[in-house]
Protein backbone atom coordinates (compact mmCIF):
# COMPACT_ATOMS: atom_id res chain seq x y z
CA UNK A 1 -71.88 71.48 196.62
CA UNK A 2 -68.98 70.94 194.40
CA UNK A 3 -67.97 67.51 193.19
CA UNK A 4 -64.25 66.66 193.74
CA UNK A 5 -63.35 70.14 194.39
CA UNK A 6 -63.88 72.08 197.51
CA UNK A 7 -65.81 76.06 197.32
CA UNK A 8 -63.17 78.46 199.51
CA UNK A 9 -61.27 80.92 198.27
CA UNK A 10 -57.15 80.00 198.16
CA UNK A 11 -57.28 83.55 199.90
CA UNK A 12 -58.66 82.17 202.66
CA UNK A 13 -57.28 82.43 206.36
CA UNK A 14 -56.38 78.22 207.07
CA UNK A 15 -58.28 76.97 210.24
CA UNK A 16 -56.17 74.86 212.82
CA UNK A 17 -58.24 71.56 212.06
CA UNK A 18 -59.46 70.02 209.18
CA UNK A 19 -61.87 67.34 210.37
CA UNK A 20 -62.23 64.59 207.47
CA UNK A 21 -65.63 63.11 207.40
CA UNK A 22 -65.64 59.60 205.22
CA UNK A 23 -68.73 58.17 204.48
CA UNK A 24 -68.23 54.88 201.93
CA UNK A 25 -71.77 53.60 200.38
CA UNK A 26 -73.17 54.42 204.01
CA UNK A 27 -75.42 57.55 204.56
CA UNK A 28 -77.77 57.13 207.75
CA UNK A 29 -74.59 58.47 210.30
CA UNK A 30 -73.06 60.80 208.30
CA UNK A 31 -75.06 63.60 210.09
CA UNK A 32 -74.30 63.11 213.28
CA UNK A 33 -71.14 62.73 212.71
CA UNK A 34 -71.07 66.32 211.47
CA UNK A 35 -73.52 67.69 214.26
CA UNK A 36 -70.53 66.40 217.03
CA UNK A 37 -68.06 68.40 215.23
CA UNK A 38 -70.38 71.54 214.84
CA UNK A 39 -70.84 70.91 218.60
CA UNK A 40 -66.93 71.32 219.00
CA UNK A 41 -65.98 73.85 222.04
CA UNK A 42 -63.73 76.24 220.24
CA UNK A 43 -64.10 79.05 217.74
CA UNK A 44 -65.78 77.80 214.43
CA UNK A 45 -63.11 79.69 212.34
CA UNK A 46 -60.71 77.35 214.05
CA UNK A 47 -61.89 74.56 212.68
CA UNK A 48 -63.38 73.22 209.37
CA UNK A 49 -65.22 70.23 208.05
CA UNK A 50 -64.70 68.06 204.85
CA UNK A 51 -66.72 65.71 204.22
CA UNK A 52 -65.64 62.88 201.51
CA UNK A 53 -68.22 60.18 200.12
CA UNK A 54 -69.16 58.45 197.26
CA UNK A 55 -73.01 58.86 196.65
CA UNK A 56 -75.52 61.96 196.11
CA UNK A 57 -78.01 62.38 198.44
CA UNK A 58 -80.00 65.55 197.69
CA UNK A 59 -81.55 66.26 201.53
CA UNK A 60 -78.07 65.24 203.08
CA UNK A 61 -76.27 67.49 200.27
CA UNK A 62 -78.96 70.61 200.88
CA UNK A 63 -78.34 70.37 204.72
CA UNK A 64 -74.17 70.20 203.97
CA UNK A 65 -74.65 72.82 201.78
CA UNK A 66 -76.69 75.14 204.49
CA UNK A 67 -74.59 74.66 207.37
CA UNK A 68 -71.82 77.37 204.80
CA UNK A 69 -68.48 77.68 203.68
CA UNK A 70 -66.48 75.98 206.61
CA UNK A 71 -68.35 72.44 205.69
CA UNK A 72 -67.04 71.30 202.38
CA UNK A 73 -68.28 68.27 200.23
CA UNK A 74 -66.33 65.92 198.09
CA UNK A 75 -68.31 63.32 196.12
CA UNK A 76 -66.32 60.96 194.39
CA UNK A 77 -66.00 57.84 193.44
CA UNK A 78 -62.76 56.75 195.80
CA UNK A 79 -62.93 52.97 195.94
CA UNK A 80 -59.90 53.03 198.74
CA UNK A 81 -60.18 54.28 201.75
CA UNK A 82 -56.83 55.27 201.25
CA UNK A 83 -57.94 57.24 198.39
CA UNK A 84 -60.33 59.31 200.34
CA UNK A 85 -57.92 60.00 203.07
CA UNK A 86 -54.99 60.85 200.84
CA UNK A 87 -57.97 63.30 198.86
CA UNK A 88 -58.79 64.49 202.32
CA UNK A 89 -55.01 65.61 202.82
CA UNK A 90 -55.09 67.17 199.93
CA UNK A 91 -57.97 69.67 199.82
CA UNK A 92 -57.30 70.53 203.49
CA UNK A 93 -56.75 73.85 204.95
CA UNK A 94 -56.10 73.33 208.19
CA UNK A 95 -52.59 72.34 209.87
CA UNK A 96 -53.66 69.20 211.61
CA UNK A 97 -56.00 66.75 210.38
CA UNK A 98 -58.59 64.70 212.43
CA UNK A 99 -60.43 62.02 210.74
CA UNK A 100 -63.83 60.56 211.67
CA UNK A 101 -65.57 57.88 210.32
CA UNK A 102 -69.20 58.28 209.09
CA UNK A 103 -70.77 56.22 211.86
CA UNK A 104 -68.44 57.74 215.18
CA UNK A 105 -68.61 60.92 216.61
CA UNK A 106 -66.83 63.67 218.40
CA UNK A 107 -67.38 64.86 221.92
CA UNK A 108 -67.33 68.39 222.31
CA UNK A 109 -64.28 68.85 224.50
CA UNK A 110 -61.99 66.77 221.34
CA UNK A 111 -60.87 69.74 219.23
CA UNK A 112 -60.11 72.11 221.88
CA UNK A 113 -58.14 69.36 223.91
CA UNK A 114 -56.11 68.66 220.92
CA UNK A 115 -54.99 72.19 220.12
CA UNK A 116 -52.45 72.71 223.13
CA UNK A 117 -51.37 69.55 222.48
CA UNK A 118 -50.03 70.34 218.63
CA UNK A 119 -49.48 73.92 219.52
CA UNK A 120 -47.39 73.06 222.52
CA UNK A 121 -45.23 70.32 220.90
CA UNK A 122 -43.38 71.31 217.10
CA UNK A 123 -42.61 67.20 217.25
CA UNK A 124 -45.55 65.49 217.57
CA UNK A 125 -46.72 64.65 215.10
CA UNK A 126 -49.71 62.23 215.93
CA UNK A 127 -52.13 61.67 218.80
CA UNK A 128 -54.27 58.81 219.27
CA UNK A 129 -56.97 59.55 221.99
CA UNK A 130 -58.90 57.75 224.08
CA UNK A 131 -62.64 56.44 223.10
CA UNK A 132 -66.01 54.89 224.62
CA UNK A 133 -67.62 51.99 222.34
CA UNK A 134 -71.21 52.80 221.44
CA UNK A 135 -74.34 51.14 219.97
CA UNK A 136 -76.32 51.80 217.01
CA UNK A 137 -78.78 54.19 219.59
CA UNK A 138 -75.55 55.91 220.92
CA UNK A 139 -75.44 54.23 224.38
CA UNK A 140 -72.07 53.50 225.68
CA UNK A 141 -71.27 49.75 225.98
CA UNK A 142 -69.35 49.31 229.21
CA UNK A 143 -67.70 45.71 228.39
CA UNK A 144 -66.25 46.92 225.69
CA UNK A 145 -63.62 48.64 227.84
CA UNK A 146 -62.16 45.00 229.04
CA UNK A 147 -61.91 44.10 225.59
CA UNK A 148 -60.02 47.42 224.20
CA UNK A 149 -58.62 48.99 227.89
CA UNK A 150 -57.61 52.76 226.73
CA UNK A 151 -54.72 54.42 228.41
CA UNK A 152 -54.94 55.99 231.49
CA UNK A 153 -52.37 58.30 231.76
CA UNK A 154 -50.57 60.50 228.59
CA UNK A 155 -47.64 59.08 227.08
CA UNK A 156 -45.47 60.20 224.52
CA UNK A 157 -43.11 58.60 222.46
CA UNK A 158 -40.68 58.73 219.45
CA UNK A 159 -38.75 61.63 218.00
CA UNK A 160 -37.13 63.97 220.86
CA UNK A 161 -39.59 61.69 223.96
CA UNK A 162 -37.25 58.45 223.33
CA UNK A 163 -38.16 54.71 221.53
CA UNK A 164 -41.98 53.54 221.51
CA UNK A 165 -42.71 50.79 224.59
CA UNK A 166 -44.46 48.76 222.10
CA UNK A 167 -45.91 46.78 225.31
CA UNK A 168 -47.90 49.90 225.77
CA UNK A 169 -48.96 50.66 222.40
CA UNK A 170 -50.44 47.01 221.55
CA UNK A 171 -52.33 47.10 224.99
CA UNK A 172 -53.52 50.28 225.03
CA UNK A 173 -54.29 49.85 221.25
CA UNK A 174 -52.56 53.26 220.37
CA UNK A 175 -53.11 52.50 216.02
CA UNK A 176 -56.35 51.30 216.72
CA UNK A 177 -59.97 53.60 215.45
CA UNK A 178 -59.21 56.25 212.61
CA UNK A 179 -61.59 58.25 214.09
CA UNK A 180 -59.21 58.56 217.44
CA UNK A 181 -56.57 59.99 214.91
CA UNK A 182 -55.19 63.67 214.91
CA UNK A 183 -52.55 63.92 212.55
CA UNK A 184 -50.16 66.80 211.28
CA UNK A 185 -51.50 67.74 207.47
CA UNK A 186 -47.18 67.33 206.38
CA UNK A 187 -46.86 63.75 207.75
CA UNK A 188 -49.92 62.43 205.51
CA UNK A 189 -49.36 64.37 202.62
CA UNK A 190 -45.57 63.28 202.62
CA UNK A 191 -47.14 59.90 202.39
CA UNK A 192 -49.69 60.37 199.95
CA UNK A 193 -48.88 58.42 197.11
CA UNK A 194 -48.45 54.86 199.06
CA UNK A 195 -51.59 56.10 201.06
CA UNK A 196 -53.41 55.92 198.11
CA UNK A 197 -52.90 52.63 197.37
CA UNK A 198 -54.18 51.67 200.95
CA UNK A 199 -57.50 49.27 201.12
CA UNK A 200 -57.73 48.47 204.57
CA UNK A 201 -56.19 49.22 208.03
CA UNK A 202 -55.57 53.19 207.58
CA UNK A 203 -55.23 53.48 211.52
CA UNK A 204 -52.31 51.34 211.90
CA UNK A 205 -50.52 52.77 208.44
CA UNK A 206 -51.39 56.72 209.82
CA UNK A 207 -49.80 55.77 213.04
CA UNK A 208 -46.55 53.64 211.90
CA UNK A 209 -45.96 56.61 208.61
CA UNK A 210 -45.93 59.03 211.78
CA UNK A 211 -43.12 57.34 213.55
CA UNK A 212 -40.86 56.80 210.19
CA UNK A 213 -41.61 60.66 209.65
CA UNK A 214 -39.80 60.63 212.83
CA UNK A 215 -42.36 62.30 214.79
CA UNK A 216 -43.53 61.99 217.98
CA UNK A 217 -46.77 59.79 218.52
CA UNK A 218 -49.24 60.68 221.88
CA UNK A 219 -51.75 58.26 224.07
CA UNK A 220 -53.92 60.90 225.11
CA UNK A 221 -56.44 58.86 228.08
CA UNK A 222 -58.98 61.87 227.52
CA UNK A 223 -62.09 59.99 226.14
CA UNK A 224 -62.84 62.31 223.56
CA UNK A 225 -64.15 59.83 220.38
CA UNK A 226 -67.44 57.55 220.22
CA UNK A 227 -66.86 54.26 217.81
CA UNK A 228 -69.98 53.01 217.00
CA UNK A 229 -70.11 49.21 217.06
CA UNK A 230 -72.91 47.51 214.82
CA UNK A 231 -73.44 45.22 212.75
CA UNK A 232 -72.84 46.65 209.03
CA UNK A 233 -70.22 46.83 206.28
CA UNK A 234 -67.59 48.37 208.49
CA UNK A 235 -68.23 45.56 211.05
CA UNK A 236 -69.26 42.45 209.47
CA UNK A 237 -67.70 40.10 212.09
CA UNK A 238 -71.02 41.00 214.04
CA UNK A 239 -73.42 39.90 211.35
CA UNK A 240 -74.43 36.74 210.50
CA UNK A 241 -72.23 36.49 206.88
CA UNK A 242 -69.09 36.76 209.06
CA UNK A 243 -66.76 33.86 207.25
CA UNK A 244 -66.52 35.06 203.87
CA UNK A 245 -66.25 38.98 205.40
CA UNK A 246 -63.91 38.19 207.71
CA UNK A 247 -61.55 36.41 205.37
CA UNK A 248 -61.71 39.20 202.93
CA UNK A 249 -60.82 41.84 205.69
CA UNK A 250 -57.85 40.39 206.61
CA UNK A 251 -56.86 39.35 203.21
CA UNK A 252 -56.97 42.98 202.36
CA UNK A 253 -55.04 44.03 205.90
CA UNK A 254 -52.20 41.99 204.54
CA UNK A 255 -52.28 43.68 201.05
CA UNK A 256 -51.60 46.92 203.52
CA UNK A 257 -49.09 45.26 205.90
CA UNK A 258 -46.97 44.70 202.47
CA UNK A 259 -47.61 48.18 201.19
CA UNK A 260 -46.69 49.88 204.43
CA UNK A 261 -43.20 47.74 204.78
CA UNK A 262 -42.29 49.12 201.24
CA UNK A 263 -43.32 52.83 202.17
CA UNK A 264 -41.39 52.85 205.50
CA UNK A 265 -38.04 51.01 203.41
CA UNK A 266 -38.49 54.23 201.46
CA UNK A 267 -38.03 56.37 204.99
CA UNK A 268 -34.52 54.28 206.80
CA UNK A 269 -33.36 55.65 210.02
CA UNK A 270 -36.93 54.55 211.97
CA UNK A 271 -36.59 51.26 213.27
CA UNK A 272 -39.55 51.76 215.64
CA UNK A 273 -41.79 52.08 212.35
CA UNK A 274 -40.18 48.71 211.24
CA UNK A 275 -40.80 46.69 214.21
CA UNK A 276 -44.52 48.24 214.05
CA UNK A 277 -44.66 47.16 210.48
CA UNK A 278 -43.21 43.43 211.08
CA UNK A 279 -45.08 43.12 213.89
CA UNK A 280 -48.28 43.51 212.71
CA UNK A 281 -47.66 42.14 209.36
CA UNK A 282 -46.90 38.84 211.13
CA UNK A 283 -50.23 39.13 212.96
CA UNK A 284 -52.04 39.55 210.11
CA UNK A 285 -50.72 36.73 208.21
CA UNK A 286 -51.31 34.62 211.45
CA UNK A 287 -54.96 35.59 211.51
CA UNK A 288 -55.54 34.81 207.97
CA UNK A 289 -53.38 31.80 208.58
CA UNK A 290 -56.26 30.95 211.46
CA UNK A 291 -59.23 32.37 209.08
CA UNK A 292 -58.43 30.18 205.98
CA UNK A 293 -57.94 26.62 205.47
CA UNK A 294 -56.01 27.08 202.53
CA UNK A 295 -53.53 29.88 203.67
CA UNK A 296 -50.10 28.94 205.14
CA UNK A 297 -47.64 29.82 207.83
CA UNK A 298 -44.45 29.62 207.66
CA UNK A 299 -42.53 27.64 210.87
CA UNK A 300 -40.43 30.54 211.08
CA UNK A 301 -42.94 33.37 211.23
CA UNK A 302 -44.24 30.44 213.69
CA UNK A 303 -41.69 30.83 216.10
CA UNK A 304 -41.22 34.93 215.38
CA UNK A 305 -45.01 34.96 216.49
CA UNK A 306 -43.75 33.48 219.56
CA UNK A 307 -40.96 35.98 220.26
CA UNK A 308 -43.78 38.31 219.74
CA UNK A 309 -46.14 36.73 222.07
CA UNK A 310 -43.13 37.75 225.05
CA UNK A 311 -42.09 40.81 223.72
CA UNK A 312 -45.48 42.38 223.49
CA UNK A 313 -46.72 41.11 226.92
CA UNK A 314 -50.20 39.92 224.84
CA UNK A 315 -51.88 36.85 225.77
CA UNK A 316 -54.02 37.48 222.96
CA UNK A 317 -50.82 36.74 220.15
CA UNK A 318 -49.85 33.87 222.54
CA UNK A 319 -53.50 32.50 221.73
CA UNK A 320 -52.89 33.22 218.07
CA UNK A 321 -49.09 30.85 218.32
CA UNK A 322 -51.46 28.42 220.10
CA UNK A 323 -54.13 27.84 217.73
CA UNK A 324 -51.89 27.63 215.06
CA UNK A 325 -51.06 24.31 216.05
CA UNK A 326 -54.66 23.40 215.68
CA UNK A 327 -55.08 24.94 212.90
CA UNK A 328 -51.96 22.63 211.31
CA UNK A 329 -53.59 19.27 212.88
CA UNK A 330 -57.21 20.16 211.60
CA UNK A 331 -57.03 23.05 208.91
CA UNK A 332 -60.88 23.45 208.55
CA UNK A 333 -62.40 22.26 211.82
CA UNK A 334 -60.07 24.69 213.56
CA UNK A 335 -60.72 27.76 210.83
CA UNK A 336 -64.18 27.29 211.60
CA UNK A 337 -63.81 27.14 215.25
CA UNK A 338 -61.50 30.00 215.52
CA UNK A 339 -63.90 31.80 212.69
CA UNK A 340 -66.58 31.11 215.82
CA UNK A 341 -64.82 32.20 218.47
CA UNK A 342 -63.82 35.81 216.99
CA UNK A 343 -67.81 36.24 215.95
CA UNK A 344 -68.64 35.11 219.57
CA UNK A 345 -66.01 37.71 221.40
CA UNK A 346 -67.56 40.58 219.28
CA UNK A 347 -70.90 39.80 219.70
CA UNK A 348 -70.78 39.74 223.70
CA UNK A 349 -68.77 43.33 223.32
CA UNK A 350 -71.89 44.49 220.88
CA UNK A 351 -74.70 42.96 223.84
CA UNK A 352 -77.02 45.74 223.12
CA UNK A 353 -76.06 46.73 219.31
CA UNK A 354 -79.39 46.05 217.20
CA UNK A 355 -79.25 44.31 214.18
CA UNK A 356 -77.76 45.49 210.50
CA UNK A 357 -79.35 49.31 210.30
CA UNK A 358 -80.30 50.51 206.83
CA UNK A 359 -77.73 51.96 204.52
């Protein structure tokens, strides 16, 4: 194992993927996420595997270490998430990067789907695929497929396919799940210095930094991810300290949402990045807004909500421009009862998700 650095040669042949493994103060996943991309269909040299965390674990390290030189390790201490995926650009070898989170995994078919796609297309630049919901045991949870509907045919849009249909995007939840992300290794390393600075939210910044590269961005409906849903530190809604959690989620999602409008004002010429941006900066404010008795909301961003409401087809945001005029008559009763009604949806889309597992 090497700490911070990563034992190839420079010499060395690139792969076609580099698939980022991130595993923050959470170690109980982090080998089967690794086993689903060893299981991958295509040629090993094709592909190899970083994984980025920020704790020693001799028996995890030893089995890293014995699996050879296509598996790399990264321990650092990389407070952002940001940080780790802006490392993970770095070090890589390989000419597209997919990311997975320590507690998802990959199913076989993923890599080897992906690599016509890329090959195929010199513009595209990002592809967000399609993904089941799972439980802490692995087990697919059906509901949760009303509450995030994936795509069901391919679409592609920006650069030489034409302007996003944002209507599609937010329903289909094209930014949404890291670990559905393939990315070209240019796009995020062009970006690496605001990534760094990113605490929260990397799947909508990855996806919005691709458009105002001015690259084409794919909804792929092949279900070729697993996001684990269970009550932990990367889903705290589901747990029983969900207030204080929540509120400091979303507090840092609109540190992001400000960071990302000042990256893509660096980039002009993309105004489907900028609507991206606005748009789900204003949702973000007008969740903390709903979260926190002592935030505010502005009438104006009020009324944009609105417009936003129509434009993206969402009766989801049109709940959001609703509450908010609860949330002005009764600031805390309605926090709380908005506070309870996010916990509730989550839980009934977790059903069968067992309680906090051990770190």
């Amino acid at each position: 194992m090497e700490r911070g650095d990563a034992n190839v040669p420079a010499s060395a042949p690139g792969p076609f993927f580099t698939v980022i493994v991130t595993a923050y103060r959470r170690r109980n996943f982090v080998r089967g996420a690794v086993e689903s991309v060893l299981d991958q269909t295509i040629d090993p040299g094709e592909r190899e595997i970083l994984v980025l965390k920020d704790f020693g674990d001799p028996e995890l390290d030893a089995w890293l270490t014995s699996l050879g030189p296509s598996v790399r390790i990264v321990t650092e201490d990389l407070p952002l998430i940001g940080q780790m995926l802006a490392r993970g650009a770095e070090l890589a070898r390989g000419a597209v990067l997919c990311f997975l989170d320590d507690d998802d995994r990959f199913r076989p078919e993923k890599l080897a789907g992906l690599r016509p796609l890329f090959r195929d297309d010199a513009g595209l630049g990002l592809v967000h695929n399609a993904f089941d919901a799972i439980d802490l045991d692995g087990r697919v949870l059906p509901v949760w497929a009303k509450y995030r509907p994936q795509t069901p045919t391919p679409v592609t849009f920006g650069g030489a396919h034409g302007r996003v249909r944002f209507p599609v995007v937010h329903h289909y939840g094209g930014y949404v799940n890291v670990s559905s992300l393939a990315v070209r290794t240019p796009v995020v390393r062009r970006w690496a210095e605001w990534l760094r600075q990113v605490p929260a939210s990397q799947d909508v910044v990855l996806f919005t930094l691709a458009l105002a590269s001015g690259d084409a961005v794919r909804l792929e409906p092949e279900r070729w991810t697993e996001y684990r849903v269970h009550a932990s530190t990367s889903h705290p809604t589901i747990g029983d300290a969900a207030a204080a959690s929540d509120v400091r989620d979303f507090r840092k999602a609109l540190v992001t949402a400000d960071l990302l409008g000042r990256a893509i004002a660096t980039a002009p010429g993309h105004p489907d990045a900028v609507r991206l941006s606005e748009a789900w900066r204003l949702e973000t404010t007008t969740i903390v807004f709903l979260l926190d008795p002592t935030a505010r909301l502005s009438p104006a961003d009020w009324l944009r909500l609105g417009v936003s409401a129509v434009r993206r087809r969402q009766a989801y945001i049109a709940t959001l421009w609703l509450y908010c005029l609860y949330r002005w008559a009764a600031p805390v009763r309605a926090a709380r009862e908005y506070q309870a009604r996010r916990r509730g949806e989550l839980r009934r889309t977790a059903a069968t998700a067992p309680s906090n597992p051990a770190p």
